[in-house]
Protein backbone atom coordinates (compact mmCIF):
# COMPACT_ATOMS: atom_id res chain seq x y z
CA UNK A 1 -15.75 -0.73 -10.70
CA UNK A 2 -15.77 -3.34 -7.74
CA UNK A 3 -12.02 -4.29 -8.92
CA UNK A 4 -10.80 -0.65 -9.18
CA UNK A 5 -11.97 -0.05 -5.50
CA UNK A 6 -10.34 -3.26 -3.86
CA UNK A 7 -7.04 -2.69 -5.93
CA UNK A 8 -7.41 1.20 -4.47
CA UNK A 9 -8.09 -0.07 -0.94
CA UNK A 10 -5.08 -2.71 -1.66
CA UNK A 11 -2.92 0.06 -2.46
CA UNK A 12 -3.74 2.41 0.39
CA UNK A 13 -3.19 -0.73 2.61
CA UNK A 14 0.04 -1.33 1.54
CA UNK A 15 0.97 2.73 1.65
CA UNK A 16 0.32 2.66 4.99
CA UNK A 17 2.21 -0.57 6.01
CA UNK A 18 5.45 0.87 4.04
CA UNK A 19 4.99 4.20 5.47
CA UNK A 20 4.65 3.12 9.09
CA UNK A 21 7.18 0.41 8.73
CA UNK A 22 10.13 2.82 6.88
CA UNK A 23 9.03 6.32 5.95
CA UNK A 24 12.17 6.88 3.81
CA UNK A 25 11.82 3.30 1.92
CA UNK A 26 9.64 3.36 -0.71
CA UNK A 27 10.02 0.33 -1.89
CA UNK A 28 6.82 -2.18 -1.24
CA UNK A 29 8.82 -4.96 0.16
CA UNK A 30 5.75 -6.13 2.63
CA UNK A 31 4.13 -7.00 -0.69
C-alpha cells in the first residue's frame, strides 16, 4: 500500500511540474 501511495504522490508531482511548465505538452519530459 506504502508503494501505491508514493508512486501516486510521484505522479501528482510530476502532473503538476508538466502542467505548470507547458499546459499543452503532455509529454513528462521533466521525468
Amino acid at each position: 500500500m506504502l508503494f501505491v501511495q508514493v508512486g501516486h504522490l510521484i505522479q501528482t508531482t510530476i502532473n503538476f511540474h508538466t502542467n505548470f511548465a507547458t499546459n499543452d505538452n503532455k509529454k513528462f519530459e521533466i521525468y
